[in-house]
N, C-alpha and C. Protein backbone atom coordinates (compact mmCIF):
# COMPACT_ATOMS: atom_id res chain seq x y z
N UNK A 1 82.63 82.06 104.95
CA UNK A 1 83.23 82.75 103.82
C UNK A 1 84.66 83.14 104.17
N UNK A 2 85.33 83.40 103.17
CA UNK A 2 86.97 83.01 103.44
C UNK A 2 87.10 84.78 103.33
N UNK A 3 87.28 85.56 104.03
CA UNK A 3 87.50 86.68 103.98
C UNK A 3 88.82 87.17 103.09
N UNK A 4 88.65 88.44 102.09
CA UNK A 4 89.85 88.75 101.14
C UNK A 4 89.41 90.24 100.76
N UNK A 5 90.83 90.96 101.45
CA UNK A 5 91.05 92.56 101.29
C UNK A 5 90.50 92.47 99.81
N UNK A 6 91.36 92.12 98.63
CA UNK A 6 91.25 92.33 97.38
C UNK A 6 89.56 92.09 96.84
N UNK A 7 88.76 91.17 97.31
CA UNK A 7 87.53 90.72 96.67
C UNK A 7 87.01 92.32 97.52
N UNK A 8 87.09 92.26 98.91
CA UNK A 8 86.28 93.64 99.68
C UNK A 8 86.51 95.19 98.72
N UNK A 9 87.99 95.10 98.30
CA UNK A 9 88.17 96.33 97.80
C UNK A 9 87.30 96.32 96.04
N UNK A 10 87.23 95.00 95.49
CA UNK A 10 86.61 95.30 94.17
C UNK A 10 85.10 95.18 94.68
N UNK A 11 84.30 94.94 95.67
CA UNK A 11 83.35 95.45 95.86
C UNK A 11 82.79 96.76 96.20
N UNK A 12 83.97 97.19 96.97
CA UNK A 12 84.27 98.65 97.22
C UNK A 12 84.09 99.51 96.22
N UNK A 13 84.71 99.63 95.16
CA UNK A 13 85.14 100.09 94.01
C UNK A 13 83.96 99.81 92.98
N UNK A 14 82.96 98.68 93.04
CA UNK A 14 81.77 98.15 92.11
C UNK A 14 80.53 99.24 92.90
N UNK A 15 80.99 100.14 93.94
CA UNK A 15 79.67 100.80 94.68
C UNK A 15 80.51 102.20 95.18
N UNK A 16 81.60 102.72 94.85
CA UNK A 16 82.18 103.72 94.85
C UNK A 16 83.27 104.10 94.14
N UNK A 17 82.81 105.21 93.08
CA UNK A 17 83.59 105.83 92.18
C UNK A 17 84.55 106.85 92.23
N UNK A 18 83.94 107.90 93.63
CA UNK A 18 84.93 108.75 94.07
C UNK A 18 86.02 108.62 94.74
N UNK A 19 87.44 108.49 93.86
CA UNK A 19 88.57 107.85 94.50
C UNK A 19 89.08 108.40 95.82
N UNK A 20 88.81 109.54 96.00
CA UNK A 20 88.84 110.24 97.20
C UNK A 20 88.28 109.43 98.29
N UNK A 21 87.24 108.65 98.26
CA UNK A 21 85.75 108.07 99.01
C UNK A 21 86.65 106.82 99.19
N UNK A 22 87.34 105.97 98.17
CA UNK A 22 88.06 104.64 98.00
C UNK A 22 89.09 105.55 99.15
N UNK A 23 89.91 105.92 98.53
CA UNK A 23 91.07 106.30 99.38
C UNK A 23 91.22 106.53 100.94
N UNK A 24 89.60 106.80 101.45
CA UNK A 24 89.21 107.40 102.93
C UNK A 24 89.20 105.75 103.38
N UNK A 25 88.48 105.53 102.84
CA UNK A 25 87.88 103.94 103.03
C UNK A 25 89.77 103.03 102.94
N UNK A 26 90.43 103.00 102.45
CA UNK A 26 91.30 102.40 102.82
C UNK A 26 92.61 102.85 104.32
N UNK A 27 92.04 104.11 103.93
CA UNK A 27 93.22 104.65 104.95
C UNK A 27 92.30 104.37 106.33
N UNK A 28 90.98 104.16 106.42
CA UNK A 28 90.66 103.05 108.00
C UNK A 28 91.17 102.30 107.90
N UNK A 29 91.21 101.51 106.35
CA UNK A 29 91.29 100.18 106.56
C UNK A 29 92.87 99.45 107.14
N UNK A 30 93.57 100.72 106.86
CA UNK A 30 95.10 100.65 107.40
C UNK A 30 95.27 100.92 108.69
N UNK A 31 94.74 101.82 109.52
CA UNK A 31 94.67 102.22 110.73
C UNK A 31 94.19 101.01 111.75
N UNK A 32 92.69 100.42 111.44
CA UNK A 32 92.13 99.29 111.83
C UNK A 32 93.22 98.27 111.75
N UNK A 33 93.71 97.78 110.24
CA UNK A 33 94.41 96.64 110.23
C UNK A 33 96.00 96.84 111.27
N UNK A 34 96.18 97.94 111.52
CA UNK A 34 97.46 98.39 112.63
C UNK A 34 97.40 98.04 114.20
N UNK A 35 95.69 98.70 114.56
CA UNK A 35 95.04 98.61 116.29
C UNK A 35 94.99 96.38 115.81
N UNK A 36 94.09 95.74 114.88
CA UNK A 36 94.18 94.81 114.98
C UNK A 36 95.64 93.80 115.35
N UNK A 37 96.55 94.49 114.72
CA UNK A 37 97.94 94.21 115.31
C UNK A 37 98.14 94.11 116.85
N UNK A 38 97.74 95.79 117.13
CA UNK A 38 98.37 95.49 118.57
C UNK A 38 96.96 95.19 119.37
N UNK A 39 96.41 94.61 119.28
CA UNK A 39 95.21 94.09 120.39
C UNK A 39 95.15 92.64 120.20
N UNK A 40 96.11 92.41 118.82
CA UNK A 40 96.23 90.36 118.64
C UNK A 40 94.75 89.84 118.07
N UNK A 41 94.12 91.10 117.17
CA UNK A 41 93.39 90.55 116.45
C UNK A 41 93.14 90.06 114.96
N UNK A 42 91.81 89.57 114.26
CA UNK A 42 91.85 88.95 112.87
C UNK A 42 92.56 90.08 111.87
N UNK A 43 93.19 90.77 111.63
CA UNK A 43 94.15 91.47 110.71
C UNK A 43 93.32 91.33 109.37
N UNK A 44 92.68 90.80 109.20
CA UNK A 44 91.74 90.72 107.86
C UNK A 44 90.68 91.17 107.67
N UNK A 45 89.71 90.58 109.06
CA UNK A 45 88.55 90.99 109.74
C UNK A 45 88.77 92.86 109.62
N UNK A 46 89.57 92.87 110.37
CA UNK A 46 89.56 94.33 111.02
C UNK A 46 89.50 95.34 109.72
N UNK A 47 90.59 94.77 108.73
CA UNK A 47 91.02 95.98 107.64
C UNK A 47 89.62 95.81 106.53
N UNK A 48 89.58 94.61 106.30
CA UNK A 48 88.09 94.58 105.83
C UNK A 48 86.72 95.24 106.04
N UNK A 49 86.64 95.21 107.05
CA UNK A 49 85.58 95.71 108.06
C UNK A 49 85.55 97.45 107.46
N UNK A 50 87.27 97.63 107.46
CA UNK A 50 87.55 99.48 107.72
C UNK A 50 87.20 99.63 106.14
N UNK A 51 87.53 98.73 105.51
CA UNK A 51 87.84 98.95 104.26
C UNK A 51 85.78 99.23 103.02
N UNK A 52 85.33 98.61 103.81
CA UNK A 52 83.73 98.57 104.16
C UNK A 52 82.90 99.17 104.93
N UNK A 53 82.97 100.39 105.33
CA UNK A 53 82.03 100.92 106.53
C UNK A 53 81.53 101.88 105.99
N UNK A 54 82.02 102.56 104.62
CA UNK A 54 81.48 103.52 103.94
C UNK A 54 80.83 103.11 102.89
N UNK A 55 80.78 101.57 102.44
CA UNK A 55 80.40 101.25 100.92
C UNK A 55 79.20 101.56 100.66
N UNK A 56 77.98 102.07 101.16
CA UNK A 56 76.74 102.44 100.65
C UNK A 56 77.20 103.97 100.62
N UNK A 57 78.13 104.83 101.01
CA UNK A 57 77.91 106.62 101.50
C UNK A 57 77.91 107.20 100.19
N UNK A 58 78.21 106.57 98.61
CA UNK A 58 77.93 107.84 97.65
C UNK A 58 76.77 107.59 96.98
N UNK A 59 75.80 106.21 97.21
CA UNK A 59 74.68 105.73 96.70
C UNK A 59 73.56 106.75 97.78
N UNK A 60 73.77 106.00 98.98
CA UNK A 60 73.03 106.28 100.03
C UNK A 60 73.90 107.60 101.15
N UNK A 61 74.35 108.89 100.73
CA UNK A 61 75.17 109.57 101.52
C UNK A 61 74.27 110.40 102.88
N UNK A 62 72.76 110.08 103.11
CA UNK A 62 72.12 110.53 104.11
C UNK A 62 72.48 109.64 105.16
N UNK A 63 72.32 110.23 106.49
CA UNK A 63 72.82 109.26 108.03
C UNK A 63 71.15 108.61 108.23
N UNK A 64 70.67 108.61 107.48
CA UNK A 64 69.22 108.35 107.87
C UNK A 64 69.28 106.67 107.10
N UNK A 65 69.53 107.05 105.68
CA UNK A 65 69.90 105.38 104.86
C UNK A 65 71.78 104.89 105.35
N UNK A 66 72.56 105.62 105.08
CA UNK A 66 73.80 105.45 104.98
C UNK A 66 74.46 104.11 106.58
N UNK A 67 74.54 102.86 105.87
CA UNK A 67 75.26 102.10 106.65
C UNK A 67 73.81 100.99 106.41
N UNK A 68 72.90 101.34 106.40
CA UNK A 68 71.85 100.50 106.27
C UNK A 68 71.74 99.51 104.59
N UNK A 69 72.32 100.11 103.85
CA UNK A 69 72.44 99.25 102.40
C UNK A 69 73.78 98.19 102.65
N UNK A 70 74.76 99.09 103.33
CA UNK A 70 76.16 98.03 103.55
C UNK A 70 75.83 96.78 104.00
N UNK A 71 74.68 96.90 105.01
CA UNK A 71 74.97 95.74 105.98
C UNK A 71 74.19 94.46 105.24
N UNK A 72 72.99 95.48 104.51
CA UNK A 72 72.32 94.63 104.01
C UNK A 72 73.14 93.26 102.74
N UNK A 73 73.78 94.61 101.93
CA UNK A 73 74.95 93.70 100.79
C UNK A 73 75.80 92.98 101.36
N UNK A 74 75.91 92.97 102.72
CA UNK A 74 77.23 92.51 102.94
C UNK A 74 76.71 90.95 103.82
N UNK A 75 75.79 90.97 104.63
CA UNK A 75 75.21 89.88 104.73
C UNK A 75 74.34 89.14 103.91
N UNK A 76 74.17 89.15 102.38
CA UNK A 76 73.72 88.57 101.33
C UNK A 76 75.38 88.22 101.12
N UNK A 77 76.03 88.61 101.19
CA UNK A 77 77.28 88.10 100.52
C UNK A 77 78.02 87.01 101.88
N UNK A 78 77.55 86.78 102.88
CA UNK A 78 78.14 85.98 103.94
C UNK A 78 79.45 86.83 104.69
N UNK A 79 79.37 88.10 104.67
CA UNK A 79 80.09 88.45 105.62
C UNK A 79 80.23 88.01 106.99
N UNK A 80 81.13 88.80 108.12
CA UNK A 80 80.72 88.06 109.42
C UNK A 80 79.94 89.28 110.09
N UNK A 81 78.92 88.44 110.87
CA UNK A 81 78.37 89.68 111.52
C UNK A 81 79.14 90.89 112.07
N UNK A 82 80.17 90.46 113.06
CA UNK A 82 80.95 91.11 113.75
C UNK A 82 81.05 92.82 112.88
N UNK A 83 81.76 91.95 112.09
CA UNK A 83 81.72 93.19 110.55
C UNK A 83 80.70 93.82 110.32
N UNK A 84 80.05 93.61 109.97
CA UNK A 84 78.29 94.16 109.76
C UNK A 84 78.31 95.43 111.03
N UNK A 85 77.92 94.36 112.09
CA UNK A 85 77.37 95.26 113.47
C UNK A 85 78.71 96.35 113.99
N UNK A 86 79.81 96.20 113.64
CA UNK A 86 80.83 97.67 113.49
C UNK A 86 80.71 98.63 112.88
N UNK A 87 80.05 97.95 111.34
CA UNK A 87 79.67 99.12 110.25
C UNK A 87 78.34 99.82 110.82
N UNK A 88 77.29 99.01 111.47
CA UNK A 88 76.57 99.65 111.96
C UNK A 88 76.10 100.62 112.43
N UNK A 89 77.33 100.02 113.51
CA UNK A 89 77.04 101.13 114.83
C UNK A 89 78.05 102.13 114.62
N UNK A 90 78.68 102.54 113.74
CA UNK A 90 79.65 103.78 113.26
C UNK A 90 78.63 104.76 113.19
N UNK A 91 77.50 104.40 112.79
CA UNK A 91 76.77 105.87 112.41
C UNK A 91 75.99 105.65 113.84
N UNK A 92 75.93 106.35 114.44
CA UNK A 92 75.54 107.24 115.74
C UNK A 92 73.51 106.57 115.50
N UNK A 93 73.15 107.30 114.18
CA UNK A 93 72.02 107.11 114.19
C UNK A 93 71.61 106.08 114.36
N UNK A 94 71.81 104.80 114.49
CA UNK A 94 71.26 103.61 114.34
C UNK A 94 70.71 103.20 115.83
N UNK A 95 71.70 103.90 116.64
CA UNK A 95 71.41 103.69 117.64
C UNK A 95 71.96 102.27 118.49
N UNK A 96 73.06 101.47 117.90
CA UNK A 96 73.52 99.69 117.95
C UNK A 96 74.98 100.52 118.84
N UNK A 97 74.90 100.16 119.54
CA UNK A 97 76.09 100.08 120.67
C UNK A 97 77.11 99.44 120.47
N UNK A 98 78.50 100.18 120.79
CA UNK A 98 79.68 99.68 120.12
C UNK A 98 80.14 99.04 121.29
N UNK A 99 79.75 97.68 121.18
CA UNK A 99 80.43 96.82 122.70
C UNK A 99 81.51 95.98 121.76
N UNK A 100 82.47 96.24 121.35
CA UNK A 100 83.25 95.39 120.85
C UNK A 100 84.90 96.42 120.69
N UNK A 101 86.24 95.91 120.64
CA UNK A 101 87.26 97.06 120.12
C UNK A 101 87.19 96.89 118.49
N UNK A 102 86.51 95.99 117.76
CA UNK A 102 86.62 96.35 116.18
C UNK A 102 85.77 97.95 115.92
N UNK A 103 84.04 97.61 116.84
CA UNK A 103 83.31 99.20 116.56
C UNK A 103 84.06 100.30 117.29
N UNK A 104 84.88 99.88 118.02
CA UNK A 104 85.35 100.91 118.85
C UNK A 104 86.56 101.63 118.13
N UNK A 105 87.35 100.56 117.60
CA UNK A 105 88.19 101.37 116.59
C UNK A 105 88.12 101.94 115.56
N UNK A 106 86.51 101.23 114.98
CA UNK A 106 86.44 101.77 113.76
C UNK A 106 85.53 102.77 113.75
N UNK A 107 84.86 103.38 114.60
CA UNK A 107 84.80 104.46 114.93
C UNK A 107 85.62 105.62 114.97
N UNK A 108 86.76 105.24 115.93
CA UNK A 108 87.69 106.12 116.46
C UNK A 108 88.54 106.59 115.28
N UNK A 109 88.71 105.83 114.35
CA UNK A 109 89.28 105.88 113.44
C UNK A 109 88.88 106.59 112.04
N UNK A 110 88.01 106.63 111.79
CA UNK A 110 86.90 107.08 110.61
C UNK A 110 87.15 108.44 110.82
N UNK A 111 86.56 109.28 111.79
CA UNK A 111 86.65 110.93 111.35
C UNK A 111 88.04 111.21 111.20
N UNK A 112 88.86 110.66 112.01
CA UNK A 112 90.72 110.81 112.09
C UNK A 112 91.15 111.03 111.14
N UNK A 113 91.09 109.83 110.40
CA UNK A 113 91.82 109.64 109.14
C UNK A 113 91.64 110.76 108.25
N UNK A 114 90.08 111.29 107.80
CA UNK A 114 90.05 112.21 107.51
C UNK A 114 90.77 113.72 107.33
N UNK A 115 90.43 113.95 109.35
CA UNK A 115 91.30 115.07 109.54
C UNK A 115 92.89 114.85 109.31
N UNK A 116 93.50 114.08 109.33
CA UNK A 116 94.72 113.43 109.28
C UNK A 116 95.39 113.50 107.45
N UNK A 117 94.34 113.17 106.69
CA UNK A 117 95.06 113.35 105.16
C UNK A 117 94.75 114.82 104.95
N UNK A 118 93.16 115.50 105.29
CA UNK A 118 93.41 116.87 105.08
C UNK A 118 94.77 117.33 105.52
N UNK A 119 95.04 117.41 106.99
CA UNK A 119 96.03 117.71 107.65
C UNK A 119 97.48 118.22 106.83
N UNK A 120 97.80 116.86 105.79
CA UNK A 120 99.04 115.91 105.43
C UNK A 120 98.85 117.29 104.36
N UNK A 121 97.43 117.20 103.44
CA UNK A 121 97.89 117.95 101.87
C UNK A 121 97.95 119.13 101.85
N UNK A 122 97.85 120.32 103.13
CA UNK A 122 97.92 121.65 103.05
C UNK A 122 99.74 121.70 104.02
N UNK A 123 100.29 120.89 104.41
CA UNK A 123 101.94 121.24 104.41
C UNK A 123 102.76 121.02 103.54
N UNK A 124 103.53 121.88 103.24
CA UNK A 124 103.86 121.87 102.23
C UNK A 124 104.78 120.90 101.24
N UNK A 125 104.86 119.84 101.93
CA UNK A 125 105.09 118.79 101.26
C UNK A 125 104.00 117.80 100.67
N UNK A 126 103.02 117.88 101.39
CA UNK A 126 102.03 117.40 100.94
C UNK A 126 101.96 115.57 100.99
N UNK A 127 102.18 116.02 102.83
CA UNK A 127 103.26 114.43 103.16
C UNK A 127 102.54 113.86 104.27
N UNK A 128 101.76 112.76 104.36
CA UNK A 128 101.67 112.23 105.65
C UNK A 128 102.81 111.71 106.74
N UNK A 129 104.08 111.60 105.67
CA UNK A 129 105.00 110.94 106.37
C UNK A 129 105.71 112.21 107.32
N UNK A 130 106.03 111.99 108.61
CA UNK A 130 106.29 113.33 109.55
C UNK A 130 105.35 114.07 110.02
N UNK A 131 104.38 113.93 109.33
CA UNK A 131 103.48 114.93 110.29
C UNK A 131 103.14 114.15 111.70
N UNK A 132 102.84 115.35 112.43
CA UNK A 132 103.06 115.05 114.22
C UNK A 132 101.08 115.38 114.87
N UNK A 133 101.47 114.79 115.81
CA UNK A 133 100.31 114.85 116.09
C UNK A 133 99.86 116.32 116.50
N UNK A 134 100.82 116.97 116.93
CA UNK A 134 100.64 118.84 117.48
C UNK A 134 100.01 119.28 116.20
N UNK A 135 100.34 119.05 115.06
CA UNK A 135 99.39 119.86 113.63
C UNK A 135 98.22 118.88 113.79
N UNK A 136 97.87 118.29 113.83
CA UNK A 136 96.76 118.02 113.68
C UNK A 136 95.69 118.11 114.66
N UNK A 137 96.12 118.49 116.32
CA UNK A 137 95.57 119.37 116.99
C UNK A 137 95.26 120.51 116.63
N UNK A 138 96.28 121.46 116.13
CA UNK A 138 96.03 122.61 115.84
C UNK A 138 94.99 122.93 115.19
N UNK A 139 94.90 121.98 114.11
CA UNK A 139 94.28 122.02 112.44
C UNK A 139 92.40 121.91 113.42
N UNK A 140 92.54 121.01 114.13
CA UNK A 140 91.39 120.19 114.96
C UNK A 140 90.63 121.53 115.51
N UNK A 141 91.30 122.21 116.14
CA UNK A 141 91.01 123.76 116.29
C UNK A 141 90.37 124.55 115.57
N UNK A 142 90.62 124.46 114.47
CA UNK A 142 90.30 125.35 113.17
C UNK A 142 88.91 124.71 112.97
N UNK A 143 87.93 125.66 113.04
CA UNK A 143 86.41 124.84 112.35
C UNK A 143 86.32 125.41 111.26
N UNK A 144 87.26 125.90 110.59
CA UNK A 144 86.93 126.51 109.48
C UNK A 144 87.84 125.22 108.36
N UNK A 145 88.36 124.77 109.14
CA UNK A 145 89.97 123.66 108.01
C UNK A 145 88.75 122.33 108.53
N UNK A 146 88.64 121.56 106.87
CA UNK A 146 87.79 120.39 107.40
C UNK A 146 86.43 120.49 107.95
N UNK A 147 85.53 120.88 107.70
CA UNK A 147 84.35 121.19 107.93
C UNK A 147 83.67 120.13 108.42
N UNK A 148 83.85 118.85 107.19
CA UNK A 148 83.12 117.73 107.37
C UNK A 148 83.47 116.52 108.53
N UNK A 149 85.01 117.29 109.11
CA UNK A 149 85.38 116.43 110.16
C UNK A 149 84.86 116.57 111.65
N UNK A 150 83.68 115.89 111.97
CA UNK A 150 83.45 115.71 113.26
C UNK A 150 84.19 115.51 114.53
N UNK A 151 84.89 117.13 115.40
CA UNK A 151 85.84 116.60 116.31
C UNK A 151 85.34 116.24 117.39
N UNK A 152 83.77 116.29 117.75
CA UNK A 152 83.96 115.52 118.86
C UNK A 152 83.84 114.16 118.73
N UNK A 153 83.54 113.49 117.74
CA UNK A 153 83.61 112.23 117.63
C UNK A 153 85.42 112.03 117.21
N UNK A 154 85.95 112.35 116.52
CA UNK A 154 87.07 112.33 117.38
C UNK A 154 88.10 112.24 118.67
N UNK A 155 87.22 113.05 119.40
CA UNK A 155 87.94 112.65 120.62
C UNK A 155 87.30 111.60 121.33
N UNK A 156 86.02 111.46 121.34
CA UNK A 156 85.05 110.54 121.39
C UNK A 156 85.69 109.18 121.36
N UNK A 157 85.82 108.80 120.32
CA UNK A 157 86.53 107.89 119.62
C UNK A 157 88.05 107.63 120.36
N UNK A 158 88.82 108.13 120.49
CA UNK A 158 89.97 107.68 121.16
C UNK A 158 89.86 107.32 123.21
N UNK A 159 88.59 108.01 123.25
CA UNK A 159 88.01 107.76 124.27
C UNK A 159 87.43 106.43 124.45
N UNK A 160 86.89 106.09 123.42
CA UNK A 160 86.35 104.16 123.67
C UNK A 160 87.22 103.68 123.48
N UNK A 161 88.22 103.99 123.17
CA UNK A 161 89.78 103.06 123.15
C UNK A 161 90.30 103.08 123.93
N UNK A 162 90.21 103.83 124.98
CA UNK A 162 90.84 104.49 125.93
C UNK A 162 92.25 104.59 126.23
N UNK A 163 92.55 105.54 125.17
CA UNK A 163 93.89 105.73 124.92
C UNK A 163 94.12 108.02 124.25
N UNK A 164 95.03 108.08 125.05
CA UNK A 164 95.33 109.42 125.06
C UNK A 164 95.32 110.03 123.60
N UNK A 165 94.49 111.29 123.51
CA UNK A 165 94.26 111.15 121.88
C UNK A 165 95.32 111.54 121.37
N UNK A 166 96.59 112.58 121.47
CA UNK A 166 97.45 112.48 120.68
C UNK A 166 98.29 110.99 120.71
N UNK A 167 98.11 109.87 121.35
CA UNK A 167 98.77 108.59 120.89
C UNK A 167 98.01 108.22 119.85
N UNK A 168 96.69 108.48 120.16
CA UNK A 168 95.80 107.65 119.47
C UNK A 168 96.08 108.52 117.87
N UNK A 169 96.09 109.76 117.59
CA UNK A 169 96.78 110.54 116.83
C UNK A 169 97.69 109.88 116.25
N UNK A 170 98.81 109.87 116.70
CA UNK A 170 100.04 108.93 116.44
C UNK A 170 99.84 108.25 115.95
N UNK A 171 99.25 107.37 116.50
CA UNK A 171 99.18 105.74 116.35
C UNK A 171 98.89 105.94 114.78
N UNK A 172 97.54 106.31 114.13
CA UNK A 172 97.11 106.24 112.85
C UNK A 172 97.98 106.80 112.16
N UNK A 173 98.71 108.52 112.52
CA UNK A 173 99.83 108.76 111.36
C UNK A 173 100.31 107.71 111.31
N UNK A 174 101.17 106.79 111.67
CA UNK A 174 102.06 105.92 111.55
C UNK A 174 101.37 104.78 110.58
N UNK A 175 100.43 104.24 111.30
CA UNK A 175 99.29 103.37 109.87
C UNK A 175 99.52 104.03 108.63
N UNK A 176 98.63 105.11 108.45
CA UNK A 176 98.55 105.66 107.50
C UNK A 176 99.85 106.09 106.56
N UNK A 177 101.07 106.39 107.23
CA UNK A 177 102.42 106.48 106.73
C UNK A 177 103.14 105.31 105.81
N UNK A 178 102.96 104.13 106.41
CA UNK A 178 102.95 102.88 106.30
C UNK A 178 102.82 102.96 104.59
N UNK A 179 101.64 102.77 104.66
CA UNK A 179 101.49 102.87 103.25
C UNK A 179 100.88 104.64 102.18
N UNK A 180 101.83 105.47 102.85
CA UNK A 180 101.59 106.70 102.27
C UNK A 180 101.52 106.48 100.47
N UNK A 181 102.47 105.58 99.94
CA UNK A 181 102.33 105.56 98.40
C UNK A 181 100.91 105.15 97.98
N UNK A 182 99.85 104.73 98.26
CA UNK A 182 98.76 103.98 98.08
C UNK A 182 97.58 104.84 98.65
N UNK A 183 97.85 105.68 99.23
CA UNK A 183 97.02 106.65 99.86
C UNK A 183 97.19 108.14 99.31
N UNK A 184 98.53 108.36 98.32
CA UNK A 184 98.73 109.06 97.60
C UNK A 184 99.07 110.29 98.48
N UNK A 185 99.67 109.78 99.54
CA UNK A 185 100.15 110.81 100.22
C UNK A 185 101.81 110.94 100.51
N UNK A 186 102.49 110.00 99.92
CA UNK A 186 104.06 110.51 99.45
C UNK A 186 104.59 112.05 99.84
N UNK A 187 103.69 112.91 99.42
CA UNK A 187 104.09 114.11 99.58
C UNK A 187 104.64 114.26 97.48
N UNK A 188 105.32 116.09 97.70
CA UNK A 188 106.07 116.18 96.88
C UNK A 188 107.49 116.46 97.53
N UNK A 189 108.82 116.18 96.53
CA UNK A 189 109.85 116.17 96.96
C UNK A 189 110.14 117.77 97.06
């Protein structure tokens, strides 16, 4: 099967309505398609993959079903495994071991992004572009800012990459900046 962001994202979108949920789901898919850059990998594969790891979570949002409908739709549709077994093993519960850098990033990447746009819409520009990795430590601190963001899988996560987490920090603002207009994080002027 000839892999295509656009067909992944209108499947995306045919199994998730909360644009918020679309919007999380792409801003992996930007982060992934960035690490695929610098590791010299499929750039399609990767953002695809990111762009897909949540598509069952507002049907199926328990960790008990959640990732288990994706894989299923997605290998009826001829995905590549690779893809599949990343989406997999993102959820902890499954118990499928992330021996690969696609699960490894797309792991690492998933709670981030999160904390990372919260991060962006309570300064007061309401800007991903500039924000530094020191606020989003800070914020990381706060268990009260972001509730739903899991930090130790966060650090977790930059740990199977094995890369220092404020780079690894970095690294995604900058993805995610990339295309701040599309992620609706521009800020205000």
């Amino acid at each position: 099967m000839a892999l295509s962001y656009q067909d992944a994202l209108a499947l995306l979108r045919e199994h998730t309505k909360n644009e918020n949920l679309v919007k999380h789901a792409m801003a992996v898919s930007f982060a992934l398609r960035a690490y695929a850059r610098k590791f010299g990998e499929d750039e399609v594969l990767w953002s695809v993959t990111g762009l897909l790891h949540d598509l069952d979570y507002e049907e199926y949002p328990t960790l008990e079903e959640h990732t288990l409908f994706t894989a299923r739709w997605l290998r009826e549709r001829g995905y590549p495994e690779e893809a599949v077994q990343a989406i997999l093993a993102h959820n902890d519960l499954r118990g499928i071991p992330r021996d690969n850098k696609l699960a490894h990033a797309l792991f690492a990447c998933d709670e981030l992004t999160g904390l990372i746009t919260a991060t962006a819409l309570v300064r007061p520009n309401k800007s991903v572009i500039g924000l530094q990795p020191s606020a989003v430590r800070k914020k990381m601190k706060d268990k009260a800012f972001a509730r739903g963001v899991n930090r130790e899988d966060v650090v977790k996560g930059a740990e199977e990459l094995d890369m220092p987490l404020d780079e690894h920090i970095a690294f995604v603002i900058a993805a995610m900046s990339e295309e701040a207009e599309t992620l609706g994080l521009v800020g205000v002027p």
